[in-house]
Protein backbone atom coordinates (compact mmCIF):
# COMPACT_ATOMS: atom_id res chain seq x y z
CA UNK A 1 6.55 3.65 22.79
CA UNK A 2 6.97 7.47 22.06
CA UNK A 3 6.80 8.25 25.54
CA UNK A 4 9.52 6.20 25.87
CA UNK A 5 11.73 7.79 23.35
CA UNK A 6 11.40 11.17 24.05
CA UNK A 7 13.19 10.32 26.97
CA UNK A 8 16.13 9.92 24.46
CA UNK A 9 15.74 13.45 22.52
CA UNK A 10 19.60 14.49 22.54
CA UNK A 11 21.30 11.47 23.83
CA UNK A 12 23.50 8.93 22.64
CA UNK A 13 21.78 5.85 22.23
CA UNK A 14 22.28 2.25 20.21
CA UNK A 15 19.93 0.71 17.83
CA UNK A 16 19.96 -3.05 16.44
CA UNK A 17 18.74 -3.40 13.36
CA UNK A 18 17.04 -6.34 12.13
CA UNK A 19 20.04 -7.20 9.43
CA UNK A 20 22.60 -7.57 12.13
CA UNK A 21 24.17 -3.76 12.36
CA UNK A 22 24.55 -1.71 15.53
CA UNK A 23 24.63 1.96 15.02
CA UNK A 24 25.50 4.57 17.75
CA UNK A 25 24.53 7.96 17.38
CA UNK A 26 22.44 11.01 18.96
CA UNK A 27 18.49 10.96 18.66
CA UNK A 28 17.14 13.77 17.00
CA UNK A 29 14.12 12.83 16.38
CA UNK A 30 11.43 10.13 15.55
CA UNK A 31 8.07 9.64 14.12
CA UNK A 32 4.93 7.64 14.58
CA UNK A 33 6.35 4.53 13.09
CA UNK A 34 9.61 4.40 15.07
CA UNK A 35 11.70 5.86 12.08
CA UNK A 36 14.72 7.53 13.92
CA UNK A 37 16.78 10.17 12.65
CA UNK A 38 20.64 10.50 14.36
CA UNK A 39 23.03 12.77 14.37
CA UNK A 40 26.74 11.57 14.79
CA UNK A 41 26.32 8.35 14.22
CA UNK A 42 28.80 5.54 13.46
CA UNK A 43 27.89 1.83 12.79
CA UNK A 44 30.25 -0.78 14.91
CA UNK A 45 30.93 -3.84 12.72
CA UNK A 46 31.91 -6.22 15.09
CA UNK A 47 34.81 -9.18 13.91
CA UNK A 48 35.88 -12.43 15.86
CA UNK A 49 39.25 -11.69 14.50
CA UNK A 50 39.75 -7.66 14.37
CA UNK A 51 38.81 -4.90 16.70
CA UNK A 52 35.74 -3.21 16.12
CA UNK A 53 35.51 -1.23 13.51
CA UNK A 54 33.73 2.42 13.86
CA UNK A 55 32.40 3.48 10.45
CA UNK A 56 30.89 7.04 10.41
CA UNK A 57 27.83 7.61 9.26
CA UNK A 58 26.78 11.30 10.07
CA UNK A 59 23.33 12.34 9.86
CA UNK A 60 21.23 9.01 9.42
CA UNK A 61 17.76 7.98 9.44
CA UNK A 62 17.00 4.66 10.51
CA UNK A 63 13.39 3.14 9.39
CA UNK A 64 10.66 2.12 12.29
CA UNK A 65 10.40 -1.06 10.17
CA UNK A 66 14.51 -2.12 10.93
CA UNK A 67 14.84 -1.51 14.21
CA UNK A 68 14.74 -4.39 16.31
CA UNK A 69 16.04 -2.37 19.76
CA UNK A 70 17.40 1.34 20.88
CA UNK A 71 18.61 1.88 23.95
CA UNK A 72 20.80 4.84 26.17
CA UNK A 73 24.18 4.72 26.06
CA UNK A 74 26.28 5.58 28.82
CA UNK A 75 28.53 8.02 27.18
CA UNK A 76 31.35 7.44 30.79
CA UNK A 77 31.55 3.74 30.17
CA UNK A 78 31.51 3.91 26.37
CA UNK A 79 34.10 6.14 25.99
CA UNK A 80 36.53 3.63 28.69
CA UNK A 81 35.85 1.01 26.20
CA UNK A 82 38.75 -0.08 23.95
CA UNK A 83 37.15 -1.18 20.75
CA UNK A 84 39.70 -2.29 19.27
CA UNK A 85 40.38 -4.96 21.37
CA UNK A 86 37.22 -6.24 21.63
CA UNK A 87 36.34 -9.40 18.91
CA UNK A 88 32.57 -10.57 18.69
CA UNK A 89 31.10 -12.92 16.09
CA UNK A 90 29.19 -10.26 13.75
CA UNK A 91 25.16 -10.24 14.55
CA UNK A 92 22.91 -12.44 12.07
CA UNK A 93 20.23 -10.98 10.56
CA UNK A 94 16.35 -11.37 11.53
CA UNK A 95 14.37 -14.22 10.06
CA UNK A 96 10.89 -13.74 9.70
């Protein structure tokens, strides 16, 4: 899996957590048990009746334990998006 997100040192990528929340930010770096440090970062809180809604976060380290996926975001396509016009039921957390 490191390999993997090496790949991402420096770019803007998305992470579900396992309660539901989707945070955007840059990778900065990352440790042995997946705990991920951004830089920039916002957390979209998605509503079926409201836009998105970007809440900034800054500098934010996400434990290896939370993270359910990460992924690259394409910064051309993100940035065309028009959040606020988008509505989305709100992700439910992980069961276990």
């Amino acid at each position: 899996m490191s390999t993997a997100l090496e790949s991402y040192i420096n770019r803007t990528v998305a992470i579900v957590t396992s309660d539901g929340r989707m945070i955007v930010g840059t990778l900065k770096g990352f440790d042995q048990t997946i705990n991920l440090i951004l830089d920039e970062s916002h957390e979209r809180v998605f509503s079926s009746s409201q836009g998105v809604e970007q809440v900034v976060l800054g500098l934010y380290i996400v434990g290896g334990d939370n993270v359910v996926v990460i992924g690259e975001i394409d910064e051309d396509t993100d940035s065309s998006l028009d959040l606020g016009n988008i509505r989305a039921e709100p992700l439910n957390s992980i069961v276990h």
